[in-house]
Protein backbone atom coordinates (compact mmCIF):
# COMPACT_ATOMS: atom_id res chain seq x y z
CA UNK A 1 2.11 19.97 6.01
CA UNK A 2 0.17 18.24 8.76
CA UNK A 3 1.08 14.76 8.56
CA UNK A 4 -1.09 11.28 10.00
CA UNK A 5 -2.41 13.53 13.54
CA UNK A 6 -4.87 10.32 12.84
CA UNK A 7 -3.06 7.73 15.09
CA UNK A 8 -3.41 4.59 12.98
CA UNK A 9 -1.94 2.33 15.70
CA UNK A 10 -4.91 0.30 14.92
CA UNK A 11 -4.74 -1.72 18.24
CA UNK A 12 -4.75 -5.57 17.29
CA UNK A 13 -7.58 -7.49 19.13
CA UNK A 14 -5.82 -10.10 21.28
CA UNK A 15 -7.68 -13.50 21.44
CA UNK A 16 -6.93 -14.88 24.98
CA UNK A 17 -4.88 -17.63 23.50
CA UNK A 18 -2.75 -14.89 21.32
CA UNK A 19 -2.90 -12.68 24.62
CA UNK A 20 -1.27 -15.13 26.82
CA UNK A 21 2.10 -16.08 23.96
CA UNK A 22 2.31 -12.24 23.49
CA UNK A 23 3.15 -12.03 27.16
CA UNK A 24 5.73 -14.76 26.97
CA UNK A 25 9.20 -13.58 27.04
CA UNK A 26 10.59 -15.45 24.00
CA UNK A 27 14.36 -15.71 23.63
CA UNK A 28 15.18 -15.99 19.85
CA UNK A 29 18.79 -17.02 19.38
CA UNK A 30 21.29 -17.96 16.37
CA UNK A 31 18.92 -15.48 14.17
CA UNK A 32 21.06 -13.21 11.67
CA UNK A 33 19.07 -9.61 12.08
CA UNK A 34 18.28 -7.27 9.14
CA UNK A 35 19.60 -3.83 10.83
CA UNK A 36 18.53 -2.09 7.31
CA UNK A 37 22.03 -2.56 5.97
CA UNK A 38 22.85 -5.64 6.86
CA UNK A 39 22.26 -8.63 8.91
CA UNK A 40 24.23 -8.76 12.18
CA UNK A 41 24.02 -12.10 14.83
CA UNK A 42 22.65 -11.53 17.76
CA UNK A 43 19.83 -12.33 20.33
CA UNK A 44 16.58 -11.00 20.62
CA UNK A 45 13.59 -10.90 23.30
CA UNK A 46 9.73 -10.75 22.55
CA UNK A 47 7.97 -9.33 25.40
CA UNK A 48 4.82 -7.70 25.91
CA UNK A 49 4.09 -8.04 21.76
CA UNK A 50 7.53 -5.98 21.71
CA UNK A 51 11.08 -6.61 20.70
CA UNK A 52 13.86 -6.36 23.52
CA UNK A 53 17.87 -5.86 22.85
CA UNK A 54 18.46 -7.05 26.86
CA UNK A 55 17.93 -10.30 28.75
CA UNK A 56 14.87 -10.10 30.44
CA UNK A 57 15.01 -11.34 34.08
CA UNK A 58 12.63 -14.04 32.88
CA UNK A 59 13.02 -16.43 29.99
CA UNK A 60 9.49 -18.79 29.06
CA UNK A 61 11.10 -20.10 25.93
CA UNK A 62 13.91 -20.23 23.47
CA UNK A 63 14.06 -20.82 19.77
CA UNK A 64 16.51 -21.50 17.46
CA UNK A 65 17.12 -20.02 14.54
CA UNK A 66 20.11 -21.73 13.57
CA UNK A 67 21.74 -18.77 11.36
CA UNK A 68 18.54 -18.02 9.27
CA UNK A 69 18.08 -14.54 8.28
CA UNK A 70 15.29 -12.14 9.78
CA UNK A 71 13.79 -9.63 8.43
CA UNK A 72 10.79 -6.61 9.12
CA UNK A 73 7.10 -8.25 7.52
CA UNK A 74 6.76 -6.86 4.02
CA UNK A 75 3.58 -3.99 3.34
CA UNK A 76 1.29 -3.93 0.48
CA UNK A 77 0.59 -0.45 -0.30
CA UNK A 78 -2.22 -0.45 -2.71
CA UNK A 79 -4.98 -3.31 -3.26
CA UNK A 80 -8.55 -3.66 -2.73
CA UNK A 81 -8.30 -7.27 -2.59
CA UNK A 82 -9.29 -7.43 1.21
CA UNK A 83 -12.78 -6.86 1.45
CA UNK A 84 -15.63 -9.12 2.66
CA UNK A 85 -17.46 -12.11 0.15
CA UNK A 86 -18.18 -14.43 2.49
CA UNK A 87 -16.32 -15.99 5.82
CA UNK A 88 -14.22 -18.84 4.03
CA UNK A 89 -12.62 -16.32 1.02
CA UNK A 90 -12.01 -13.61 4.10
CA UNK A 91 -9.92 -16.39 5.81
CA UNK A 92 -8.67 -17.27 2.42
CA UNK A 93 -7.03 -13.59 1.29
CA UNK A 94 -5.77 -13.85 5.29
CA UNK A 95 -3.93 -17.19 4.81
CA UNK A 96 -2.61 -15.82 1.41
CA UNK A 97 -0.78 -12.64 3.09
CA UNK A 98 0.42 -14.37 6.04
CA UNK A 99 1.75 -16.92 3.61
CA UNK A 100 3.75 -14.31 1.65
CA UNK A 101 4.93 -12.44 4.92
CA UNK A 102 2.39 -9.05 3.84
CA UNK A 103 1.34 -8.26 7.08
CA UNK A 104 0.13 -4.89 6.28
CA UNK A 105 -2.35 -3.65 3.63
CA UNK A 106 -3.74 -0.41 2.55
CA UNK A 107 -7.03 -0.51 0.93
CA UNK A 108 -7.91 2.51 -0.93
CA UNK A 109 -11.45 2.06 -1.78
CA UNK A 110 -14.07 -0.33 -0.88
CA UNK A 111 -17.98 -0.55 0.75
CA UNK A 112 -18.28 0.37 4.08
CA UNK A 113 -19.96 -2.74 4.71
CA UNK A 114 -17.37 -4.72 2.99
CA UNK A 115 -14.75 -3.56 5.49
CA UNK A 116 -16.84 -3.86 8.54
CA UNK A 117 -16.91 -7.73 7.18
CA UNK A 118 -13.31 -7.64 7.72
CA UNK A 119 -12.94 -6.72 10.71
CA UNK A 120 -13.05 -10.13 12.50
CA UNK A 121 -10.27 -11.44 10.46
CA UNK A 122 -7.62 -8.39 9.84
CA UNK A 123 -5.92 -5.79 12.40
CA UNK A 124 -5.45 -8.63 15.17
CA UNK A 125 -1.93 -10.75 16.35
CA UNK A 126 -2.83 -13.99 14.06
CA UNK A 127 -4.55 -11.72 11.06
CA UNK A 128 -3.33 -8.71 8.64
CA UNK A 129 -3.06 -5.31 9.67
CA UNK A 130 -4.95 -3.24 6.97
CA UNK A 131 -6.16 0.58 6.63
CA UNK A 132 -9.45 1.80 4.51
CA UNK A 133 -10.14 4.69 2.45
CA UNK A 134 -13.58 3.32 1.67
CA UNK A 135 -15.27 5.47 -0.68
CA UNK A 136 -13.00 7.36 -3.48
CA UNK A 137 -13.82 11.26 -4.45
CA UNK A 138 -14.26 11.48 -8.30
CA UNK A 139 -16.30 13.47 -10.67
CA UNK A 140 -19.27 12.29 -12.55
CA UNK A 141 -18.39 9.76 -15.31
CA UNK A 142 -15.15 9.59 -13.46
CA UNK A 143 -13.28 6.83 -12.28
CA UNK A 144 -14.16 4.46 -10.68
CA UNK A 145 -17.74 4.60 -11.69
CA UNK A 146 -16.33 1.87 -14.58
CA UNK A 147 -16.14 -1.02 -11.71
CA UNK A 148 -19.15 0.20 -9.94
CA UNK A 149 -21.16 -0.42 -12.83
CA UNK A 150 -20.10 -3.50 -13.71
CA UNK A 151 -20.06 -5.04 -10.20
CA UNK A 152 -23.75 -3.71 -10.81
CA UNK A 153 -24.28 -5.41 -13.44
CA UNK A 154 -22.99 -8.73 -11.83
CA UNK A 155 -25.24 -7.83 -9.10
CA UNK A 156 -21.83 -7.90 -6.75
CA UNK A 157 -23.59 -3.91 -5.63
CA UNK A 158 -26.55 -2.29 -5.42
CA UNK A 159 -27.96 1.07 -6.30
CA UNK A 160 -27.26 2.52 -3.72
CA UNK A 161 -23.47 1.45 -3.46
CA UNK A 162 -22.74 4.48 -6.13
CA UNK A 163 -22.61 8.14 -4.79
CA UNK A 164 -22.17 8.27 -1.14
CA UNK A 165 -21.12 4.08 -1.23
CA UNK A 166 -18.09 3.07 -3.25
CA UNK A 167 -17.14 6.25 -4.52
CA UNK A 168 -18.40 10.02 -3.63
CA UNK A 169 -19.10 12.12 -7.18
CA UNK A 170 -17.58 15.75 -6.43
CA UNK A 171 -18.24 18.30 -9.27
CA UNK A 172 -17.69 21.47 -6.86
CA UNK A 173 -17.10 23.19 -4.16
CA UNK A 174 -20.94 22.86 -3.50
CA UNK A 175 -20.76 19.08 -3.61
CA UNK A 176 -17.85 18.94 -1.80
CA UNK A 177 -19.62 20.87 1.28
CA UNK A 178 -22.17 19.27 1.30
CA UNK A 179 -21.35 15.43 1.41
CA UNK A 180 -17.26 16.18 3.41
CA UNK A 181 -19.62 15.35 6.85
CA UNK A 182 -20.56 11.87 5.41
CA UNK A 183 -17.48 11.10 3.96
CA UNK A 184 -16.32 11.61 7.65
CA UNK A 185 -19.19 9.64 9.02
CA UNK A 186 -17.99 7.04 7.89
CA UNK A 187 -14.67 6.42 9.57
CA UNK A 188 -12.50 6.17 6.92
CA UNK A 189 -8.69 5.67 7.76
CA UNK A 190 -7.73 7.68 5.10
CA UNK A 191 -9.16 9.76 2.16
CA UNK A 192 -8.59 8.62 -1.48
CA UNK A 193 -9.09 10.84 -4.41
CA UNK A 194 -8.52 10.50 -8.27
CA UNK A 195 -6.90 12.63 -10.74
CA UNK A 196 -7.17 11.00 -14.71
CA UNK A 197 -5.01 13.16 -17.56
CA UNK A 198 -6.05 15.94 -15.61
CA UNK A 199 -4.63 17.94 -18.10
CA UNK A 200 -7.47 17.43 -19.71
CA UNK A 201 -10.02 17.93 -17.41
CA UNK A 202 -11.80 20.59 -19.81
CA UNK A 203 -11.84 18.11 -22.29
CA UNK A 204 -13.16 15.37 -21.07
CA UNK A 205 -15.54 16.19 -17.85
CA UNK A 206 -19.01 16.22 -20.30
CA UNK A 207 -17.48 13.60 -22.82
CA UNK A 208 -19.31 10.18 -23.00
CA UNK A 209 -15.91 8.79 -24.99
CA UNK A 210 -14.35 9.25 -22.03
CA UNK A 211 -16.25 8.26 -19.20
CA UNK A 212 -14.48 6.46 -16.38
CA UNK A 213 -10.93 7.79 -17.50
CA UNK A 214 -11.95 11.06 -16.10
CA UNK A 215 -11.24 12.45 -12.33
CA UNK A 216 -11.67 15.09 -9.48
CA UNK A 217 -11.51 18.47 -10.60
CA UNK A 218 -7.85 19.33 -10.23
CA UNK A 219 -8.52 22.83 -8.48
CA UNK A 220 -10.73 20.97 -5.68
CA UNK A 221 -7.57 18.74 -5.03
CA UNK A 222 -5.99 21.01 -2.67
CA UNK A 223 -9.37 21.92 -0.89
CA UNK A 224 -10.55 17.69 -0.32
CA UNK A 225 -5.98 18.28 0.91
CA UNK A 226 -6.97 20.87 3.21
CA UNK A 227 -9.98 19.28 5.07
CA UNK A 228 -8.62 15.79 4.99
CA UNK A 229 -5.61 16.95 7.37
CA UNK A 230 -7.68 18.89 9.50
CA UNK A 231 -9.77 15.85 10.18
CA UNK A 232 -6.44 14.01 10.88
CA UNK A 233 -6.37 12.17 7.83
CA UNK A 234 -4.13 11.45 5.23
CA UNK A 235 -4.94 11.87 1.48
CA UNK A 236 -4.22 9.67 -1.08
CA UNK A 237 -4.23 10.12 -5.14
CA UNK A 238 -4.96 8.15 -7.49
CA UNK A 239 -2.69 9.28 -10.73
CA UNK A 240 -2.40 8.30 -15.14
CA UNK A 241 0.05 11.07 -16.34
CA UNK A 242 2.89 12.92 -15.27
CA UNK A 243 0.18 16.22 -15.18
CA UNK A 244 -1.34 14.43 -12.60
CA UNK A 245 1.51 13.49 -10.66
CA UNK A 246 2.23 17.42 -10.64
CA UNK A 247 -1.22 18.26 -9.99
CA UNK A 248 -1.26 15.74 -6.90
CA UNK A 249 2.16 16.64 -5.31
CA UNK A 250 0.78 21.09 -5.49
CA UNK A 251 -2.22 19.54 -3.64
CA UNK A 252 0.53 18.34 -0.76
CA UNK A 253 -1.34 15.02 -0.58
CA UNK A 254 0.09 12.54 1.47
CA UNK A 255 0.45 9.49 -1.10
CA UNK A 256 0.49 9.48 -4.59
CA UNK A 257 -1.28 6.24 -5.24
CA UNK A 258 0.60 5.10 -8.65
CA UNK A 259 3.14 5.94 -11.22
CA UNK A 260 2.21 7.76 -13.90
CA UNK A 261 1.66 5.41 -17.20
CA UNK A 262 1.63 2.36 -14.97
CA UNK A 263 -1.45 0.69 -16.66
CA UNK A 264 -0.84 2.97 -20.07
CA UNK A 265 -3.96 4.53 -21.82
CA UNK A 266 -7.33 4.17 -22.10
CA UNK A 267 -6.83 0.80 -24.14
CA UNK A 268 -4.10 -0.26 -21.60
CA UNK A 269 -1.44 0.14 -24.20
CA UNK A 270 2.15 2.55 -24.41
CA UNK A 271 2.35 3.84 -28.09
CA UNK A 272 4.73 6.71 -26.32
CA UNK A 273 6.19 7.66 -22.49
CA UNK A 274 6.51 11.41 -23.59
CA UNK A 275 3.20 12.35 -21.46
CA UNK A 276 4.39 9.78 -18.58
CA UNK A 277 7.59 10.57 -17.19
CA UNK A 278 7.89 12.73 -13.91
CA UNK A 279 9.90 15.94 -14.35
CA UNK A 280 12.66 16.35 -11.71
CA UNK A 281 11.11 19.23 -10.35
CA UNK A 282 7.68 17.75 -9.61
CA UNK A 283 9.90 14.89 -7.87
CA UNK A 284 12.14 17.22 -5.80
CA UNK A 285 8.76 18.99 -4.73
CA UNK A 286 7.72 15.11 -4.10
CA UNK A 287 11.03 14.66 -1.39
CA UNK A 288 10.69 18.05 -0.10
CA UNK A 289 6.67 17.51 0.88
CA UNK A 290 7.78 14.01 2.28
CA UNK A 291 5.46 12.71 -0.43
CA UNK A 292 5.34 8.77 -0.96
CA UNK A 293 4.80 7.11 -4.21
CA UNK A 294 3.48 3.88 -4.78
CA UNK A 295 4.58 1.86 -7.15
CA UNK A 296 2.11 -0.46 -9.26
CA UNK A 297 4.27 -1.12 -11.87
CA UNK A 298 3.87 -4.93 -12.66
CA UNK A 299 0.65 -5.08 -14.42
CA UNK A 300 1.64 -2.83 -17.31
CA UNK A 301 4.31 -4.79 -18.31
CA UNK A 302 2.95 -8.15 -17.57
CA UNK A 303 -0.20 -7.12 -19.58
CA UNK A 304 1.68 -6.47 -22.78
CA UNK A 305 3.93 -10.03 -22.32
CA UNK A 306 0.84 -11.87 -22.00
CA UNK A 307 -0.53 -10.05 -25.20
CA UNK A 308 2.84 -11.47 -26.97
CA UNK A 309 4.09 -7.83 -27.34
CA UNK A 310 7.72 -7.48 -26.11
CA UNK A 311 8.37 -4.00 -28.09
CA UNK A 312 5.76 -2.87 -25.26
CA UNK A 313 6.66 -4.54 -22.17
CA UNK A 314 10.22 -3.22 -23.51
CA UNK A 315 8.72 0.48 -23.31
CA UNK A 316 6.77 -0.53 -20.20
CA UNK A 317 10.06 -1.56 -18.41
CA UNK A 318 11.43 1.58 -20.02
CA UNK A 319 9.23 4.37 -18.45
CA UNK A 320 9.44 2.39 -15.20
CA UNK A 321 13.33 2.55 -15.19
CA UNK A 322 13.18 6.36 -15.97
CA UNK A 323 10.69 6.98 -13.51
CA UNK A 324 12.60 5.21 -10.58
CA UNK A 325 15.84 6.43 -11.61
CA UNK A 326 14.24 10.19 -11.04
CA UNK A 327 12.53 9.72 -7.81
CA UNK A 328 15.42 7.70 -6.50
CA UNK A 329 17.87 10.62 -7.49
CA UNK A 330 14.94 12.42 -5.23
CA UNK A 331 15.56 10.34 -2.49
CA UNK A 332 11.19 9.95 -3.24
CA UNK A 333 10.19 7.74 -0.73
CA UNK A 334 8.57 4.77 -2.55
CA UNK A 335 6.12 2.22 -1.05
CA UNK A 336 5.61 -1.07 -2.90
CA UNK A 337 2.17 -1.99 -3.73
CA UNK A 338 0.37 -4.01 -6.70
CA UNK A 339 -3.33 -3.13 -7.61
CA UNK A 340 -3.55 -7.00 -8.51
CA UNK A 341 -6.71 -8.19 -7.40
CA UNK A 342 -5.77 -11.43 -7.46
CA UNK A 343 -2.12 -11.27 -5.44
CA UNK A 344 -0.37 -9.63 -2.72
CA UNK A 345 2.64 -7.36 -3.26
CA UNK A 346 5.14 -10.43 -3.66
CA UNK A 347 4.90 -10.18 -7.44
CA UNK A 348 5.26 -6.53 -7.67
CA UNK A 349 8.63 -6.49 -5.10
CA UNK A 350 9.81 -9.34 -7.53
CA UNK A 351 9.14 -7.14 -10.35
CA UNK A 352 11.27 -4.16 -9.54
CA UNK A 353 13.90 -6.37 -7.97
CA UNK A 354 14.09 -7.57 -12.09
CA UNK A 355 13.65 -4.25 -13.27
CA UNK A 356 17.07 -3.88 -12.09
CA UNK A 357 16.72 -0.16 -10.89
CA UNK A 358 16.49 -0.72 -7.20
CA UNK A 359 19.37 -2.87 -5.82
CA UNK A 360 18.33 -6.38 -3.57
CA UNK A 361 19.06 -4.15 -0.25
CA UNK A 362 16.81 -1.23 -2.05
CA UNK A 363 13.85 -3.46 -2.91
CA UNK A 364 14.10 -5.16 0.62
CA UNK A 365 14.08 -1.77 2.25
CA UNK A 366 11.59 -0.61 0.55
CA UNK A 367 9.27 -3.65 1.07
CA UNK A 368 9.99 -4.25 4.70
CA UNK A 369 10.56 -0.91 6.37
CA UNK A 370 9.04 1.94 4.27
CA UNK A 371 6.00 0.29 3.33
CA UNK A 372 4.91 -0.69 6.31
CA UNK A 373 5.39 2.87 7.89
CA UNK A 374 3.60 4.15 5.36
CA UNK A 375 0.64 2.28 5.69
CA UNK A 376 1.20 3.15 9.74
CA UNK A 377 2.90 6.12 10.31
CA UNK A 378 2.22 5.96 13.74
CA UNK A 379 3.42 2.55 14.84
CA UNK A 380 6.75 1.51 15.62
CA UNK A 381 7.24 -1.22 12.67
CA UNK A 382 9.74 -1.72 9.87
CA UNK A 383 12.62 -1.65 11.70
CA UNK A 384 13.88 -4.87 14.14
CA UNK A 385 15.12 -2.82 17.35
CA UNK A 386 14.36 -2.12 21.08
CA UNK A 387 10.96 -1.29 21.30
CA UNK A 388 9.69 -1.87 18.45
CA UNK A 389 6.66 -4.66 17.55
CA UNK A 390 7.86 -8.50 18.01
CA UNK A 391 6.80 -8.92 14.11
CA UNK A 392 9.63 -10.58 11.66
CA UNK A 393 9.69 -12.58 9.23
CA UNK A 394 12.66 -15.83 9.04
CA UNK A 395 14.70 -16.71 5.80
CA UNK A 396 16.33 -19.69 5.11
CA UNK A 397 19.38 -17.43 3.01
CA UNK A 398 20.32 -13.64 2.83
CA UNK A 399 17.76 -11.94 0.10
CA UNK A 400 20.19 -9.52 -0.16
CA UNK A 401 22.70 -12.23 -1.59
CA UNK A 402 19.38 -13.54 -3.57
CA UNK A 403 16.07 -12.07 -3.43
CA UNK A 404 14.38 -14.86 -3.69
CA UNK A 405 14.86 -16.01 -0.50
CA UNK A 406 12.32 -13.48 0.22
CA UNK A 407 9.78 -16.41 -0.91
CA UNK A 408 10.75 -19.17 1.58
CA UNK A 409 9.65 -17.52 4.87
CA UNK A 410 10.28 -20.57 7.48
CA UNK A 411 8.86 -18.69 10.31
CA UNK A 412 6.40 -15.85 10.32
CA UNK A 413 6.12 -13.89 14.14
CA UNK A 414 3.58 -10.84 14.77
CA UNK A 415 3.73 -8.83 18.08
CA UNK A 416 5.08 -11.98 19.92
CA UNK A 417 3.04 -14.65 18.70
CA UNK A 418 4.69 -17.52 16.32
CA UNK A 419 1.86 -17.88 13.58
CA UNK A 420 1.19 -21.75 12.37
């Protein structure tokens, strides 16, 4: 499978203030580093934006770290959350991820125009670093046509934000010729598509009762696949049931973009898991395709304990445990993101470091290293070795030991430059 040809280094814009500290050689001593096992004392050197194992010959600065832990900055995977209402919320949703040590975000659909807001305040040293699909392929009636109208109806879009804007409606091949050129046109980092029960694709595609919890046509899947990675770009899916999950990993997309049953059914509730859980095979096909899965688990369960109903969150937590346990026996690469509007991905890590499935050094890995490499392929992040970007993140304890050190970040760094 052809796999991110798109180089999504997405070069950070360097103010001449964050140009100059990137250049400094910074000596950081007395820092315990995360070596994705465990954390080992040593010395390290920010040069250039990268980080250095040897002395340089020249030394601008020292710091302390006094025995604190450091760790990779922690990836969001999946939220739509940074997109552009005005110049004071931008640097607001900015201030929030730096704040929770996020310093990369994938945002599978938004406007155009709501990205190109962005761009003053993400992919730069002293912002987030944060891919676009834009515009999501979906049938008519499908998903997300839902938000669309009611952001209409708010008067949030327009008209014209519909086909061709926030989402692209694909009922063929036809279609599917003749808008792939504008979907391009619009220099999308990545494609996103949507599969809903699409099992029951038959079913549903001409029925009003279920408009917006419909999808792509499953058999275009592996077509939108096909042109996406000879473009360079990677696909992601959008997934409800297990079906889909299959339907999604035969397409040999790139991402799956949930778990199957995260949010539950059309009324957002779990009455049963039996049409939820992944089957081994469709998660060894997962590993072998080099698939990643996205997590989005939270909001299920939180959703049914705010509703008072812990016989649900209990199945919620359920199907989640079953589901990791299977791609984790899969050695599935998993990428943590949350969906939650209002957030970053700190509650959702928190949330499978509870679920108890993933151990403190699993969650950790998973938050700090895979993410981020999923969101970037191309870049040398996640990892704190020679060579690789001057971006960490400093602890006050181990969050191995106790994850929730993974709250108290003392010291946030990014391609050289100490962040305020």
């Amino acid at each position: 499978m052809i796999r991110a040809i798109r180089l999504l280094a997405i070069a950070p814009l360097l103010t001449q203030a964050a140009h100059a500290q990137a250049q400094k050689t910074i000596a950081f001593v007395g820092g315990r580093w995360f070596n994705g096992t465990t954390f080992r004392s040593r010395t390290m050197y920010s040069a250039g934006g990268l980080l250095h194992i040897r002395r340089p010959a020249r030394i601008d600065s020292t710091v302390n770290l006094h025995g604190m832990f450091v760790v990779p900055p922690f990836g969001e995977a999946h939220n739509h959350n940074i997109e552009f209402y005005g110049a004071s919320r931008a640097k607001a949703i900015v201030a929030k991820y730096l704040h929770d040590g996020v310093f990369y975000d994938q945002n599978p659909a938004t406007l155009p125009r709501s990205r190109d807001g962005m761009l003053p305040y993400v992919n730069r040293p002293r912002g987030i670093d944060v891919t676009f699909a834009l515009g999501g392929i979906t049938s008519t009636g499908g998903h997300p046509t839902g938000l669309y109208v009611r952001n209409r109806r708010a008067g949030v879009f327009t008209p014209a934000d519909s086909d061709g804007g926030f989402l692209w409606i694909v009922d063929s091949l036809g279609d599917l010729n003749r808008k792939w050129d504008r979907i391009l046109a619009n220099h999308p980092d990545f494609i996103k598509a949507f599969l809903l029960y699409s099992e029951e694709y038959e079913k549903r595609k001409n029925d009003s009762t279920y408009f917006n919890w419909r999808g792509l046509d499953p058999a275009l899947l592996p077509e939108v696949v096909r042109r996406a990675h000879a473009a360079g770009l990677r696909v992601m899916c959008h997934i409800e049931s297990a079906a889909d999950f299959h339907n999604a990993v035969a397409a040999r997309v790139d991402e799956i973009g949930h778990m199957p049953g995260f949010r539950g059914d059309e009324q957002g509730r779990l009455p049963s898991a039996d049409r939820y859980i992944i089957a081994d095979a469709d998660a060894a096909a997962a590993a072998r395709g080099d698939i990643a899965v996205v997590t989005t688990l939270q909001a299920g369960s939180a959703g049914a304990a705010a509703r008072g109903d812990t016989l649900e969150r209990a199945r919620f937590d359920s199907l989640n445990s079953v589901n990791l346990r299977t791609l984790m026996r899969h050695h599935v690469r998993l990428a943590i993101g949350s969906d939650n509007y209002r957030t970053t991905s700190a509650p959702e890590a928190n949330y499978l470091q509870q679920l108890g499935i993933l151990s403190n050094l699993d969650v950790l890995r998973v938050w700090s290293e895979t993410t981020p490499r999923v969101i970037f392929p191309m870049r040398r992040i996640g990892r704190l070795a020679d060579g690789y970007e001057a971006s960490f993140l400093v602890l006050p304890g181990n969050p191995i030991a106790d994850f929730s050190n993974t709250g108290r970040i003392v010291m946030r760094v990014k391609q050289g430059v100490i962040l305020e």
